[in-house]
N, C-alpha and C. Protein backbone atom coordinates (compact mmCIF):
# COMPACT_ATOMS: atom_id res chain seq x y z
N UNK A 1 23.56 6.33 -9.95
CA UNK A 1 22.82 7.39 -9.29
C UNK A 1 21.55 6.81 -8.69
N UNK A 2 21.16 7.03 -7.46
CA UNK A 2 19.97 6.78 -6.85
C UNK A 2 18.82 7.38 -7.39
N UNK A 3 17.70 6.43 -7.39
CA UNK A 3 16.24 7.51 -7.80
C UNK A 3 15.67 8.24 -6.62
N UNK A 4 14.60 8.65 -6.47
CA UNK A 4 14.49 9.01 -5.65
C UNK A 4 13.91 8.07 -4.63
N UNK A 5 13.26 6.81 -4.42
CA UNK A 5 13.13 6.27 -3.48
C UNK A 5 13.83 5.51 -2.67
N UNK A 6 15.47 5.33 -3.60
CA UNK A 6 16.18 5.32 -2.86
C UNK A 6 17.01 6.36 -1.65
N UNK A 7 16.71 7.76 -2.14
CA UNK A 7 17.43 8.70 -1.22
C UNK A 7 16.37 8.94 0.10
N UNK A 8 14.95 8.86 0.02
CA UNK A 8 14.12 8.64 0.64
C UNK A 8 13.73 7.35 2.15
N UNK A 9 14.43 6.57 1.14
CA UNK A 9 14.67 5.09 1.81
C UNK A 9 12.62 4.51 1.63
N UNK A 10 13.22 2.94 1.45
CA UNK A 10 11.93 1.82 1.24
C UNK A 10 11.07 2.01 2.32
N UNK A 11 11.33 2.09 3.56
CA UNK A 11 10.26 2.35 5.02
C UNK A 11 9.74 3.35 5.03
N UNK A 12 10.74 4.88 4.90
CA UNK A 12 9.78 6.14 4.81
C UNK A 12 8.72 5.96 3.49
N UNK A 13 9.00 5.52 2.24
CA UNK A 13 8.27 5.60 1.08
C UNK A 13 6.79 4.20 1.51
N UNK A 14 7.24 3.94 2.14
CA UNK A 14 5.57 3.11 2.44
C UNK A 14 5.25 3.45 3.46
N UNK A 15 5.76 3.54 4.20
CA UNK A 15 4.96 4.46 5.28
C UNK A 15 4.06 5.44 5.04
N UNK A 16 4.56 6.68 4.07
CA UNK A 16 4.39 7.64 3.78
C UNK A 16 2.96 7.80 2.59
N UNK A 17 3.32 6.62 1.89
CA UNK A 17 2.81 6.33 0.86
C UNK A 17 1.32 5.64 1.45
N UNK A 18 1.59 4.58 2.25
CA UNK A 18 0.41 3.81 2.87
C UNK A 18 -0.77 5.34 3.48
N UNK A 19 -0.20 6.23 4.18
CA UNK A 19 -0.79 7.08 4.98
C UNK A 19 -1.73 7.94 3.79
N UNK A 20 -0.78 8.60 2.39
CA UNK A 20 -1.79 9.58 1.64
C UNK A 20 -2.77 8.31 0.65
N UNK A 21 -2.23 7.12 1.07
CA UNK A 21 -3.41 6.45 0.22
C UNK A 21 -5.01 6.31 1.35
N UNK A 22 -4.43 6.67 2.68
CA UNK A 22 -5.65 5.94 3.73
C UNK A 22 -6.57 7.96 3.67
N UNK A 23 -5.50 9.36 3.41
CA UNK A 23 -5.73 10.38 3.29
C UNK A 23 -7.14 10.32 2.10
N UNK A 24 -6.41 10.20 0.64
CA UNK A 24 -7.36 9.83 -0.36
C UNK A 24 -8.35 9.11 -0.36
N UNK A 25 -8.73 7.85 0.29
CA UNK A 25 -9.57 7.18 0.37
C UNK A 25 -10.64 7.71 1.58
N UNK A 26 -10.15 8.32 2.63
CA UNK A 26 -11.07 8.85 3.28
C UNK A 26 -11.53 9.91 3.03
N UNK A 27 -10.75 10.67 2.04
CA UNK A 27 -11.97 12.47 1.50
C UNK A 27 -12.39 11.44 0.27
N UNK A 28 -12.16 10.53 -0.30
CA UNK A 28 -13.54 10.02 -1.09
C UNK A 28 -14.93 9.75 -0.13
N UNK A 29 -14.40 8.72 0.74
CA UNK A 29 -15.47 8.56 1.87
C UNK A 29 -16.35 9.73 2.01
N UNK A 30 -15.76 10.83 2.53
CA UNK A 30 -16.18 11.88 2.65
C UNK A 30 -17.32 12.58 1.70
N UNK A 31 -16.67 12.54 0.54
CA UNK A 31 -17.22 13.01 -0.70
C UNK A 31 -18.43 11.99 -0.80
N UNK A 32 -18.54 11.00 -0.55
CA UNK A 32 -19.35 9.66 -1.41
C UNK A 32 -20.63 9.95 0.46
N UNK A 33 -20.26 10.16 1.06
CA UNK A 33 -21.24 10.61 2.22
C UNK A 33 -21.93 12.01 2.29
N UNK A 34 -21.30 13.11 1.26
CA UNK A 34 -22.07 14.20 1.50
C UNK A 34 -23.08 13.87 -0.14
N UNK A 35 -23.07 13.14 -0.74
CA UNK A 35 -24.21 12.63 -1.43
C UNK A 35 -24.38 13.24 -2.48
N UNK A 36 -24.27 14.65 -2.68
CA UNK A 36 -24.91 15.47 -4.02
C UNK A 36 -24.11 15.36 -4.90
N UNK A 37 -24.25 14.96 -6.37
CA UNK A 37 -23.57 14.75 -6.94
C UNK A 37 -23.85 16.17 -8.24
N UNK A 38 -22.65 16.19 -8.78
CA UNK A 38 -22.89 17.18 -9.59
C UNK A 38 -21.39 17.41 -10.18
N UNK A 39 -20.95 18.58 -11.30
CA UNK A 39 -19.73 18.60 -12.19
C UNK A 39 -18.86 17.90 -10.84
N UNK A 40 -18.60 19.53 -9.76
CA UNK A 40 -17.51 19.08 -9.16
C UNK A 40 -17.04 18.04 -8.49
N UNK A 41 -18.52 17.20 -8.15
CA UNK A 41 -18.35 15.83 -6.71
C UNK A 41 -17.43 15.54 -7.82
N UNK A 42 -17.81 15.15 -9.13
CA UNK A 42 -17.58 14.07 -9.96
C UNK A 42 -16.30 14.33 -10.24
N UNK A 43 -15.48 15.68 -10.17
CA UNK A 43 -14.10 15.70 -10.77
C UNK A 43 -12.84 15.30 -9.25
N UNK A 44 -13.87 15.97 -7.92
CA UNK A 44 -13.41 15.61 -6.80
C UNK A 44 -13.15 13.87 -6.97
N UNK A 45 -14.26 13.12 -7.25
CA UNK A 45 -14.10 11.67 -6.85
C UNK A 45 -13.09 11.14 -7.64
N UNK A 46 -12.57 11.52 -8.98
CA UNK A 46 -11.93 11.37 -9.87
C UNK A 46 -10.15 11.40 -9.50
N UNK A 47 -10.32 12.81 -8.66
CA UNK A 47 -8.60 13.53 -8.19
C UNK A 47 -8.76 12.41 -7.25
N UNK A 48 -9.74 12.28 -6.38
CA UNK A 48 -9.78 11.06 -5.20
C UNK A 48 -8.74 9.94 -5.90
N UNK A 49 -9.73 9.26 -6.82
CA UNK A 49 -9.01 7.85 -6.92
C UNK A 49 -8.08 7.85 -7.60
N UNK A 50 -7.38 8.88 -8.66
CA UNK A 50 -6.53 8.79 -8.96
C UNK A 50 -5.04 9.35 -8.36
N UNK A 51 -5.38 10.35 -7.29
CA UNK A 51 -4.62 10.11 -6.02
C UNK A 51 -4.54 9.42 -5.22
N UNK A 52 -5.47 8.26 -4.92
CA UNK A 52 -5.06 6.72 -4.45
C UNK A 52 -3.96 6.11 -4.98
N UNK A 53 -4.46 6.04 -6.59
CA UNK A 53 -3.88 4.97 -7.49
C UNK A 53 -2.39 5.59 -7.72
N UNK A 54 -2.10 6.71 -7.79
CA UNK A 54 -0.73 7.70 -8.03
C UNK A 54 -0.12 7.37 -6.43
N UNK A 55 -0.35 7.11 -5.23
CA UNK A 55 0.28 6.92 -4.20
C UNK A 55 0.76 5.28 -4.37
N UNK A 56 -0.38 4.82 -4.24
CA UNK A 56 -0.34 3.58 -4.35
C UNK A 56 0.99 3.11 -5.38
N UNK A 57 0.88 3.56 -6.98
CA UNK A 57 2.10 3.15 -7.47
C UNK A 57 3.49 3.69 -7.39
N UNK A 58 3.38 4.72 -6.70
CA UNK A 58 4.30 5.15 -6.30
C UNK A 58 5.50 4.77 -4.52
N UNK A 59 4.22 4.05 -4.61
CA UNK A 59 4.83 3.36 -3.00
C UNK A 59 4.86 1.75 -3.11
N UNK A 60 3.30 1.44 -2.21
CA UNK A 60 3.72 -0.20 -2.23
C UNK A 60 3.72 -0.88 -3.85
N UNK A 61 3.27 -0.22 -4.97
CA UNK A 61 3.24 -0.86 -6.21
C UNK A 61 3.86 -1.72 -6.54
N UNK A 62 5.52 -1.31 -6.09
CA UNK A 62 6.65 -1.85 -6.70
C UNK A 62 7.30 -1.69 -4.85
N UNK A 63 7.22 -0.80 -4.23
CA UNK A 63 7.98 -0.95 -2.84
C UNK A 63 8.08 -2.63 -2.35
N UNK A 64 6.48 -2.71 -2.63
CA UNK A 64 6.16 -4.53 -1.67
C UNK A 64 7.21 -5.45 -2.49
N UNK A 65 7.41 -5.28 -3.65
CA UNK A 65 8.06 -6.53 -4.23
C UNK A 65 9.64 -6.17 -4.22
N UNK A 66 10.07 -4.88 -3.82
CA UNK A 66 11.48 -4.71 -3.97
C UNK A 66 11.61 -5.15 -2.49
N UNK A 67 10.66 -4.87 -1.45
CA UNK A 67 11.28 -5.07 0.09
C UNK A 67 11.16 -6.64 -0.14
N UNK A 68 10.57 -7.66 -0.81
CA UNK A 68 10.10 -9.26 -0.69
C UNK A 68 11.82 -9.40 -0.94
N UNK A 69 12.31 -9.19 -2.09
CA UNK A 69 13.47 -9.86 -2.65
C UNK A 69 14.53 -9.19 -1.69
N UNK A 70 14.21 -8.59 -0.18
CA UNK A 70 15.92 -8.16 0.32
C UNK A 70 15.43 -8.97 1.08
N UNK A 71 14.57 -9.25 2.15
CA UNK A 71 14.29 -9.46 3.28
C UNK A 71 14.22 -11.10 3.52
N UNK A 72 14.30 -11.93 2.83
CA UNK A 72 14.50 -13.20 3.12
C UNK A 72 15.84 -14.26 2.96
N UNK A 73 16.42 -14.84 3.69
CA UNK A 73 17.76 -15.47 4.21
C UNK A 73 18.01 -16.41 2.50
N UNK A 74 19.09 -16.15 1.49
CA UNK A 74 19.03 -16.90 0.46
C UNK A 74 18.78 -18.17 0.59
N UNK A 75 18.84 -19.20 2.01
CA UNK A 75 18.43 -21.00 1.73
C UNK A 75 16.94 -20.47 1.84
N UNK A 76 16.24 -19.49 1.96
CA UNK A 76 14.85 -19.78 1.52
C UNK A 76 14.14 -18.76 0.70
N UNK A 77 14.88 -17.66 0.54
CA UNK A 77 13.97 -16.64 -0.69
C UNK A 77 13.49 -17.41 -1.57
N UNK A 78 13.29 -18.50 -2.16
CA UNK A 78 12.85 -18.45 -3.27
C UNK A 78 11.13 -18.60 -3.26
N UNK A 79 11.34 -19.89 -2.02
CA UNK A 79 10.21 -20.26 -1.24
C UNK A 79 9.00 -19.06 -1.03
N UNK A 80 9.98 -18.44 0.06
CA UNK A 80 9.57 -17.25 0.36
C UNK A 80 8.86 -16.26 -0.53
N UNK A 81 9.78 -15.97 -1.44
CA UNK A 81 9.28 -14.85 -2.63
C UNK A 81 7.90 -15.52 -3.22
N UNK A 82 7.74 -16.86 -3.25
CA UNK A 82 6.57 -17.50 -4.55
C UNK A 82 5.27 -17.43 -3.12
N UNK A 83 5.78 -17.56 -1.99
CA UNK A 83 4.49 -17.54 -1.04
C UNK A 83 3.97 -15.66 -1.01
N UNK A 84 5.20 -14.99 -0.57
CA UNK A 84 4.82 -13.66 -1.09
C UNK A 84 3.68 -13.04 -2.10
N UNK A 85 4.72 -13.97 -3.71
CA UNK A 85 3.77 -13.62 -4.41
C UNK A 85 2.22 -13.99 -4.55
N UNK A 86 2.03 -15.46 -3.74
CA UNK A 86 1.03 -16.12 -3.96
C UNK A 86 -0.02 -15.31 -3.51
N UNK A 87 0.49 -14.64 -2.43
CA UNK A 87 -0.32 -13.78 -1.22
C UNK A 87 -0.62 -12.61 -1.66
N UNK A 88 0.19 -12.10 -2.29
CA UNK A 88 0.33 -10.36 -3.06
C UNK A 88 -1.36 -10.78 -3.55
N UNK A 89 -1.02 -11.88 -4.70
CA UNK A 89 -2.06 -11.55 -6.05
C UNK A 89 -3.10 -12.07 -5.48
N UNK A 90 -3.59 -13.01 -4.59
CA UNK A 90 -4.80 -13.60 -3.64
C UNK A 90 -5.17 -12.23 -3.40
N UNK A 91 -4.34 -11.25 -2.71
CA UNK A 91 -4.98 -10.22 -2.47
C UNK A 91 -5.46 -9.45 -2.86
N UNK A 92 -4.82 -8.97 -4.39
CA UNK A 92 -5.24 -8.34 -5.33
C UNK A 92 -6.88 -8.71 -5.80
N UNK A 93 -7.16 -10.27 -5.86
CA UNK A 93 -8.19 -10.59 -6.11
C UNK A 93 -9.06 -10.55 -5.55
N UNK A 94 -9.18 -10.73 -4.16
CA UNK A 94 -10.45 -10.64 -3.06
C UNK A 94 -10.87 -8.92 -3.19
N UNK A 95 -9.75 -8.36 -3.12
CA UNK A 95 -9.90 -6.58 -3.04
C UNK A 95 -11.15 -6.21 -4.49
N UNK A 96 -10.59 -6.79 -5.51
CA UNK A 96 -11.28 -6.68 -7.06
C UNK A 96 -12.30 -8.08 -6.98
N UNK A 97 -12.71 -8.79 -6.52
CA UNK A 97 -14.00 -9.23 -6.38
C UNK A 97 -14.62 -8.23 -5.00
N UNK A 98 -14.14 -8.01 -4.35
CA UNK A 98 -14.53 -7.86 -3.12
C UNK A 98 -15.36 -6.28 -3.35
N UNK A 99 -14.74 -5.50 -3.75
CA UNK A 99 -15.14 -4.31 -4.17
C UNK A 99 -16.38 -3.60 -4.56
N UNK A 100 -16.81 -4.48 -5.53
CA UNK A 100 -18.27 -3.99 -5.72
C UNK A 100 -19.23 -4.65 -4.97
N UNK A 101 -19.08 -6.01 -4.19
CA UNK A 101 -19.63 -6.67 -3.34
C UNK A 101 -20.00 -5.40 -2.37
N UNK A 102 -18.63 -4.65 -1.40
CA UNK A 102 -18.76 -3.96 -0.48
C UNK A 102 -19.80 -2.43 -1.37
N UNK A 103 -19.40 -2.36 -2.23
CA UNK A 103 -20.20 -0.78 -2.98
C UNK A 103 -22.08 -1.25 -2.32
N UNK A 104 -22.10 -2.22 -3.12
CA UNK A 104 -23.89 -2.86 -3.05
C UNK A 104 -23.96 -2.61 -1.63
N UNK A 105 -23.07 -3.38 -1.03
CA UNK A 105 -23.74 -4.23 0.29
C UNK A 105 -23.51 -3.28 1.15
N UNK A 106 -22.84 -2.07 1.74
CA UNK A 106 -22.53 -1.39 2.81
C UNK A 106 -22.25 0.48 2.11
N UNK A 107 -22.10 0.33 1.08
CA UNK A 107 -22.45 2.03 0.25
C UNK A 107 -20.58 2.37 0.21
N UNK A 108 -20.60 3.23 -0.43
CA UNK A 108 -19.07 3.80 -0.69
C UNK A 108 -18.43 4.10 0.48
N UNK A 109 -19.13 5.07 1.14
CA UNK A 109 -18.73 5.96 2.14
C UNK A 109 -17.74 4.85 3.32
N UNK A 110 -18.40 3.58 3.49
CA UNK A 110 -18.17 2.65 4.76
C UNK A 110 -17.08 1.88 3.56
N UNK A 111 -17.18 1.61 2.33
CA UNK A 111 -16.28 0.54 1.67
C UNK A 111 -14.52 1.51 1.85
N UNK A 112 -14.95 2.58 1.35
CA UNK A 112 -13.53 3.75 1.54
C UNK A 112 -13.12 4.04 2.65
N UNK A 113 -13.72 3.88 3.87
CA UNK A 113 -13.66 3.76 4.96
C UNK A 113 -12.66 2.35 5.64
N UNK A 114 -13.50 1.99 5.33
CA UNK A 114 -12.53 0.28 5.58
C UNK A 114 -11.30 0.21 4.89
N UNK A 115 -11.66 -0.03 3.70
CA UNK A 115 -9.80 -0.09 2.82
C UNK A 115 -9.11 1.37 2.89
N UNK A 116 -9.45 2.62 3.59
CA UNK A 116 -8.65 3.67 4.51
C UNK A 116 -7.84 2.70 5.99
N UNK A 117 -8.28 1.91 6.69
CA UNK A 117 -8.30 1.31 7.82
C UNK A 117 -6.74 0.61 7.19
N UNK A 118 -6.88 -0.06 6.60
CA UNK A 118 -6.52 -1.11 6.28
C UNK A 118 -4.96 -0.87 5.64
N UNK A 119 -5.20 0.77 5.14
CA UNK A 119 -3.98 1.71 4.35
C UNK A 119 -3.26 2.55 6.03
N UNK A 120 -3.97 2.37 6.82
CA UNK A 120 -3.06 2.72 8.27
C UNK A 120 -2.53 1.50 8.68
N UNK A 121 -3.62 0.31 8.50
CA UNK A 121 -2.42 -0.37 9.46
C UNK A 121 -1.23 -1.34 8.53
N UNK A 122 -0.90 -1.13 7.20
CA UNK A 122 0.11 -1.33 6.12
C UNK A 122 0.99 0.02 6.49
N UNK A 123 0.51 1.38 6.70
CA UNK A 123 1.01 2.44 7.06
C UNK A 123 1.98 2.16 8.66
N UNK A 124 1.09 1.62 9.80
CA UNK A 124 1.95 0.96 10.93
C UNK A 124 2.65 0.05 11.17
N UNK A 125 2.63 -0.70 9.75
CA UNK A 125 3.30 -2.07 9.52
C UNK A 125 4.65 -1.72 8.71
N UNK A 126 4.58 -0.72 7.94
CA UNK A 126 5.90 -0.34 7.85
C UNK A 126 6.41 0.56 8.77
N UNK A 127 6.56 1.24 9.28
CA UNK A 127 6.59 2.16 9.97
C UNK A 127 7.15 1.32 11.29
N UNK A 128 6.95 0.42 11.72
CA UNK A 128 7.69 -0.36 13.34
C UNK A 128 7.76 -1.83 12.93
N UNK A 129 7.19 -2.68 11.74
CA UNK A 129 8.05 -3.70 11.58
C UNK A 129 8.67 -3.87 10.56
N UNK A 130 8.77 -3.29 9.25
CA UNK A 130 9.96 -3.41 8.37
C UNK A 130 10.77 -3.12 8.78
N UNK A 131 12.10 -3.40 8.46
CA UNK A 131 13.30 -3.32 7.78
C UNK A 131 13.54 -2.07 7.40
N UNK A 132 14.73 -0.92 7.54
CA UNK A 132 15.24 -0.32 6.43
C UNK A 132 16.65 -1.32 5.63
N UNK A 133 15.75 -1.55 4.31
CA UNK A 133 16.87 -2.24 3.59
C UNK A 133 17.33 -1.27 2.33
N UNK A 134 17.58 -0.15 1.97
CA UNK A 134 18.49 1.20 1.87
C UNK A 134 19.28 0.97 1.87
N UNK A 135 19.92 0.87 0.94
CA UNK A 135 21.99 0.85 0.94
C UNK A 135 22.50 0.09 1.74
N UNK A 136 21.88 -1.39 1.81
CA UNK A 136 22.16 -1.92 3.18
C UNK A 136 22.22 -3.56 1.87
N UNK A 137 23.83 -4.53 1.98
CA UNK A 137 24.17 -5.35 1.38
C UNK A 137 22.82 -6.70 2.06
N UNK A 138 22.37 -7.74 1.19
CA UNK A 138 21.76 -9.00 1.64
C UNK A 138 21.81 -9.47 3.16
N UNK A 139 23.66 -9.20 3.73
CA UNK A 139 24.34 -9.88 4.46
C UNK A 139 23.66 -8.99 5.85
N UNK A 140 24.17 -8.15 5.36
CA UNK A 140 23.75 -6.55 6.53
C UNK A 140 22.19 -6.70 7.43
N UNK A 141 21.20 -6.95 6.28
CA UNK A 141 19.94 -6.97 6.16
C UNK A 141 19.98 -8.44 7.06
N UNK A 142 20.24 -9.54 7.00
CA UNK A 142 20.22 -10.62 8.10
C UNK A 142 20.62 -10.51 8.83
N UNK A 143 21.87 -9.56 9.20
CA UNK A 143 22.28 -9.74 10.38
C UNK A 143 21.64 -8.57 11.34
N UNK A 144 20.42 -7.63 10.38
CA UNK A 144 20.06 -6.53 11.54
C UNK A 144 18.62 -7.87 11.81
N UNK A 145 18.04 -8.76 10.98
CA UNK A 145 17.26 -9.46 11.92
C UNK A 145 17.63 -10.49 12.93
N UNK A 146 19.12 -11.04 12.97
CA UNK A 146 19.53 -11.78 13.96
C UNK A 146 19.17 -10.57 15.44
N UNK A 147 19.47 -9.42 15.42
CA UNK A 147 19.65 -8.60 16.38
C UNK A 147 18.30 -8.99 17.38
């Protein structure tokens, strides 16, 4: 039986997924620019990031590493997959050093702002250059990139 991101398919689910994470991050923006803080900012900023983090694992969490292992020709996935990963977690790290760097140096409002930017164009990057690899065999999947 399929879960559901398979009946959905891998492209709509990051697409989709990339877009309510760039949604969430910009009504934080929002929130973190109208300044007053008080019970509700604080439960607002809260639904904020944990409706980031709930899109986020619900899409590219696990999407990025299931689309890595269809999308490369077997004489080089392996290659492929370890540069992937190398790149995934580099990224992970600049984002988590990078983070409170941007809080200090440029304020919330512009840091949520930017990594919103950044959740459209992962949002346009699936959306016109992935792959649907959906019920679609290794073989299938190379031969729609020979096309």
């Amino acid at each position: 039986m399929n879960n559901s991101g398979d009946k959905l398919g891998r492209k709509k689910l990051l697409t989709w997924g990339a877009a309510a994470m760039a949604i969430a991050l910009l009504a934080l923006a929002l929130i973190f620019s109208i300044g007053k803080f008080n019970m509700l900012m604080n439960i607002l900023i809260m639904v904020g990031v944990l409706a980031h983090t709930a899109f986020y694992e619900l899409s590219w969490g696990g999407g990025a590493w299931v689309i890595m292992s269809e999308v490369f020709p077997t004489s080089i996935r392996g290659r492929a997959q370890s540069l992937c990963s190398l790149t995934m977690f580099l990224a992970s790290y600049f984002v988590s050093q990078g983070f409170p760097m941007m809080l200090s140096g440029i304020g919330a409002s512009w840091t949520f702002v930017i990594f919103a930017i950044f959740c459209l164009i992962m949002m346009w990057f699936a959306a016109k250059v992935l792959p649907e690899t959906n019920g679609k065999t290794l073989e299938e999947i190379q031969a729609d990139f020979k096309k």
